[in-house]
Protein backbone atom coordinates (compact mmCIF):
# COMPACT_ATOMS: atom_id res chain seq x y z
CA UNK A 1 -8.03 -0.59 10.82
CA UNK A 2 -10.60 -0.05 13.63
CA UNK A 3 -11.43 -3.77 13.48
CA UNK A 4 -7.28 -4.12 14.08
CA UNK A 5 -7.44 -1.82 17.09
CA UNK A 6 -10.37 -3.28 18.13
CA UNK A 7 -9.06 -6.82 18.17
CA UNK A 8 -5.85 -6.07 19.88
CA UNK A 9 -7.53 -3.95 22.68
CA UNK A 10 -9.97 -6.87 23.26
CA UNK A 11 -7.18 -9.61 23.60
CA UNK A 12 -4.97 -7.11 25.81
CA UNK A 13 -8.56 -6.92 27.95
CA UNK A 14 -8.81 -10.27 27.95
CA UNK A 15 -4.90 -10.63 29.46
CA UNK A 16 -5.75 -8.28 31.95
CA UNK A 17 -8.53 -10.06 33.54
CA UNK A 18 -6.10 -13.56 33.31
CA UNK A 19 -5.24 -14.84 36.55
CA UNK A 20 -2.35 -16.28 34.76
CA UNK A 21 0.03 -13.73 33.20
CA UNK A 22 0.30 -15.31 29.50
CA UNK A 23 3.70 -14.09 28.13
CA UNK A 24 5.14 -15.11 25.05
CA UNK A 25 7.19 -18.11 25.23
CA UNK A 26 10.22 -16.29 22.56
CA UNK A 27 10.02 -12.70 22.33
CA UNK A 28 10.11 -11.18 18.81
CA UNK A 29 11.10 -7.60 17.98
CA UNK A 30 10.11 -7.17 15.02
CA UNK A 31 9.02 -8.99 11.78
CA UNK A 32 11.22 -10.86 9.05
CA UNK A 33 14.39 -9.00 10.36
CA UNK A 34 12.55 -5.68 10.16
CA UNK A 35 12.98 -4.20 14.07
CA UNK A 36 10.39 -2.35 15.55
CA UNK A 37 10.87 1.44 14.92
CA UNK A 38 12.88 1.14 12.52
CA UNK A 39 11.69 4.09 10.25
CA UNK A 40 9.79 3.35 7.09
CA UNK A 41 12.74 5.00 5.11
CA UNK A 42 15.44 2.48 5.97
CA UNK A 43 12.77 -0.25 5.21
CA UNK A 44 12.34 1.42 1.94
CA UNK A 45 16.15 1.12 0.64
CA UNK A 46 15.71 -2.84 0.11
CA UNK A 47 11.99 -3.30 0.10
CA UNK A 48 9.13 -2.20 -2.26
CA UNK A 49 6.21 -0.52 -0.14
CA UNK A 50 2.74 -0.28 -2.23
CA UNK A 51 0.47 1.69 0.04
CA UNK A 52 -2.75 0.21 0.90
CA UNK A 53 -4.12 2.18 3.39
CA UNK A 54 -3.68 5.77 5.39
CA UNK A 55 -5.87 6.00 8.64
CA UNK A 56 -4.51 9.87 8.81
CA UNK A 57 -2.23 12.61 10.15
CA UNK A 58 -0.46 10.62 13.26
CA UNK A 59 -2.55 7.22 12.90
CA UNK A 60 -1.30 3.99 10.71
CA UNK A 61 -0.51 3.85 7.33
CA UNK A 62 -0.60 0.19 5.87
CA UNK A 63 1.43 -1.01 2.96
CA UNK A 64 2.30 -4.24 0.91
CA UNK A 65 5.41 -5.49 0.04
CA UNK A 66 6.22 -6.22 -4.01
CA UNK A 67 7.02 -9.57 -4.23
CA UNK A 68 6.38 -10.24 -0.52
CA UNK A 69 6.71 -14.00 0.05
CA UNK A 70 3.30 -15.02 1.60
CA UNK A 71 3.88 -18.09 2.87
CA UNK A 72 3.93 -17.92 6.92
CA UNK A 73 3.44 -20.51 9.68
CA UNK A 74 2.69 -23.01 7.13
CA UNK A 75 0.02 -21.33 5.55
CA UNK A 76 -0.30 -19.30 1.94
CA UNK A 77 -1.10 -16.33 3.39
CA UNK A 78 -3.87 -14.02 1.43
CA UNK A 79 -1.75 -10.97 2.54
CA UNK A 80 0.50 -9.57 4.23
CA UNK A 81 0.09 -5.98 5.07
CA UNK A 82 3.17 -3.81 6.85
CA UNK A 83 1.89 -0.95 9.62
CA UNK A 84 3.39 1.81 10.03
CA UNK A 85 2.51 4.54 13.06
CA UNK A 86 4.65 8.35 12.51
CA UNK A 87 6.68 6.72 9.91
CA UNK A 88 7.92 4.23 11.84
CA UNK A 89 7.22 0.02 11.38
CA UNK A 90 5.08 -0.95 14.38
CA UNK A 91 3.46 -4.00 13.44
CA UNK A 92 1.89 -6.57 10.72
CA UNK A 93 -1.57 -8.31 9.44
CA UNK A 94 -1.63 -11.66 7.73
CA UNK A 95 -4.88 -12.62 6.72
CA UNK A 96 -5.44 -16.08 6.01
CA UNK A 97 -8.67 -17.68 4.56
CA UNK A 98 -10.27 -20.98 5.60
CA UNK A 99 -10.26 -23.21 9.30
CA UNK A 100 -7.45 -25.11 7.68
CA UNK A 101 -5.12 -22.70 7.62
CA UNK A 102 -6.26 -21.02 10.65
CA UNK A 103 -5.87 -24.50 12.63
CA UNK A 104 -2.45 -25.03 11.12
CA UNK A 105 -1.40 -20.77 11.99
CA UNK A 106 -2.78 -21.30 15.86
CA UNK A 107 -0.32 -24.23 15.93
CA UNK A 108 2.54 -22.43 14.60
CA UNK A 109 1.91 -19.42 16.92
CA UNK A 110 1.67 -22.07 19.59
CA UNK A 111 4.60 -23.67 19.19
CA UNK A 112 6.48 -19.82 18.69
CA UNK A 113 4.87 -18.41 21.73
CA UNK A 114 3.94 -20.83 23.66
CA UNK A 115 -0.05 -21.31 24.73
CA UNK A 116 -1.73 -18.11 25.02
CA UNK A 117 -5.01 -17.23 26.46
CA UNK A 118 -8.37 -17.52 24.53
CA UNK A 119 -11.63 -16.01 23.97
CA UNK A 120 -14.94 -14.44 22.30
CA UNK A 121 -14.33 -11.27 20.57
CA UNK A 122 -17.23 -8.53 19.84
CA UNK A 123 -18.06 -10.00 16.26
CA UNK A 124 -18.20 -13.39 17.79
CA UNK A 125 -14.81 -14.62 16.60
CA UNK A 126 -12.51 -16.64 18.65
CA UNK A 127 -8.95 -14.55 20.08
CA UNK A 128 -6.21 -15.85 21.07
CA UNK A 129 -3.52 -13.41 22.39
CA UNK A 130 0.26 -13.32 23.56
CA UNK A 131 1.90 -10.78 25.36
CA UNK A 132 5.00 -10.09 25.47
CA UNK A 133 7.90 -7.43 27.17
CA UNK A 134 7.90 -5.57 23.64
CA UNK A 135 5.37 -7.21 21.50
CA UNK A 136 1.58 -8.05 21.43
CA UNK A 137 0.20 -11.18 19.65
CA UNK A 138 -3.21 -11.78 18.05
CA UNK A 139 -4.63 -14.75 16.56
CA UNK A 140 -8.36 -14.60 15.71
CA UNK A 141 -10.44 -16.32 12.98
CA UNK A 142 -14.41 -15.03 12.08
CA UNK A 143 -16.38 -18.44 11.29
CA UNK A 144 -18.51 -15.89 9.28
CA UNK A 145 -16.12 -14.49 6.60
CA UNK A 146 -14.02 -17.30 7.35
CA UNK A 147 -10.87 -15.11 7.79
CA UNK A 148 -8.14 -15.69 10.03
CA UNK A 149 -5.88 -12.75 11.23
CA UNK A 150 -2.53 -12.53 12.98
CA UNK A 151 -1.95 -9.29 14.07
CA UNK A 152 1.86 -9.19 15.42
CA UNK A 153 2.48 -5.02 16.62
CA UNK A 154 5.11 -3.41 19.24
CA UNK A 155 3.82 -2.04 22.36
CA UNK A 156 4.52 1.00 20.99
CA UNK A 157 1.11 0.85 20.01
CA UNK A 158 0.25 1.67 23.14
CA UNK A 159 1.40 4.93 23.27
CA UNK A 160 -0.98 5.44 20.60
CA UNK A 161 -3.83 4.54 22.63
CA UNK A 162 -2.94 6.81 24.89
CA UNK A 163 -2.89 9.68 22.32
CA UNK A 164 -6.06 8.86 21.05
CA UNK A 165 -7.57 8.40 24.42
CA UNK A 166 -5.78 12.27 25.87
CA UNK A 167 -7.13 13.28 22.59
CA UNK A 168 -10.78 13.05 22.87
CA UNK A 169 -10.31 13.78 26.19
CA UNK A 170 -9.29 17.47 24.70
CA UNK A 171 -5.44 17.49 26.18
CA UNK A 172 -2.18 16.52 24.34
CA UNK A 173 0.41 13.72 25.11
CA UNK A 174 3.98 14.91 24.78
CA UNK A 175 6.47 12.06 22.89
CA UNK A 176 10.41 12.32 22.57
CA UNK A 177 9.99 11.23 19.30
């Protein structure tokens, strides 16, 4: 999960310092006709969740879908994993293994959001990011494990930052929600 977070703050960095705002070419709200927010509950009446993963009291909770079908941007996925931030679905992993499939997912996410901008993360694995008005797009593939990740998540994430960051900081964010 920290690897996640880690990721998607380097590739927002990274369109910060662009001279060139990179925006996504189509906006998405959401994954696979699941809307961002939309609480894990109402997900839960026609989906199977399998929980995977629980980062803590007010921090992301990762589950799998039964049955999921894995196949994305042209690619057999290795898996798909749902995130979920206060019970509510803010985003999604696919892991994919190989520079095949990561060649054939950068040219999917491409042609969905148009070119985005590139770069080195910490670990030495290449980024590429999309930003969008409500969603944040990253594509990044570790020659070493030879693992390629989407990571598609709602700006909402960013709120989450924010708590973290007031947090160790020793004051409190308020949220409507």
């Amino acid at each position: 999960m920290k690897r996640i977070l880690l990721t998607a703050v380097v590739v927002a960095f990274l369109l910060t310092l662009s001279s060139v705002a990179v925006s996504v070419a189509e906006e998405v709200d959401g994954f696979r006709g699941m809307k961002w927010g939309t609480p894990i509950s109402e997900i839960e009446r026609t989906n199977k969740l399998v929980m995977r993963q629980d980062d803590g009291k007010d921090k992301f909770v990762f589950y799998s879908m039964v049955n999921d079908n894995l196949r994305f941007g042209g690619v057999n996925a290795v898996s798909i994993r749902y995130f979920f931030w206060k019970n509510k679905f803010a985003g999604v992993v696919i892991v994919t293994t190989g520079e095949l499939d990561f060649n054939v997912l950068k040219v999917a996410t491409d042609e969905k959001f148009g070119l985005g901008i590139t770069g080195i993360g910490p670990s030495g694995e290449e980024i590429n990011g999309w930003d969008g008005e409500v969603t944040v797009v990253s594509l990044s593939y570790d020659r070493i494990s030879r693992k390629g990740k989407l990571v598609i998540f709602s700006k909402m994430i960013n709120e989450l930052k924010e708590e973290l960051e007031a947090e160790k900081a020793g004051r409190k964010v308020e949220r409507d929600f």
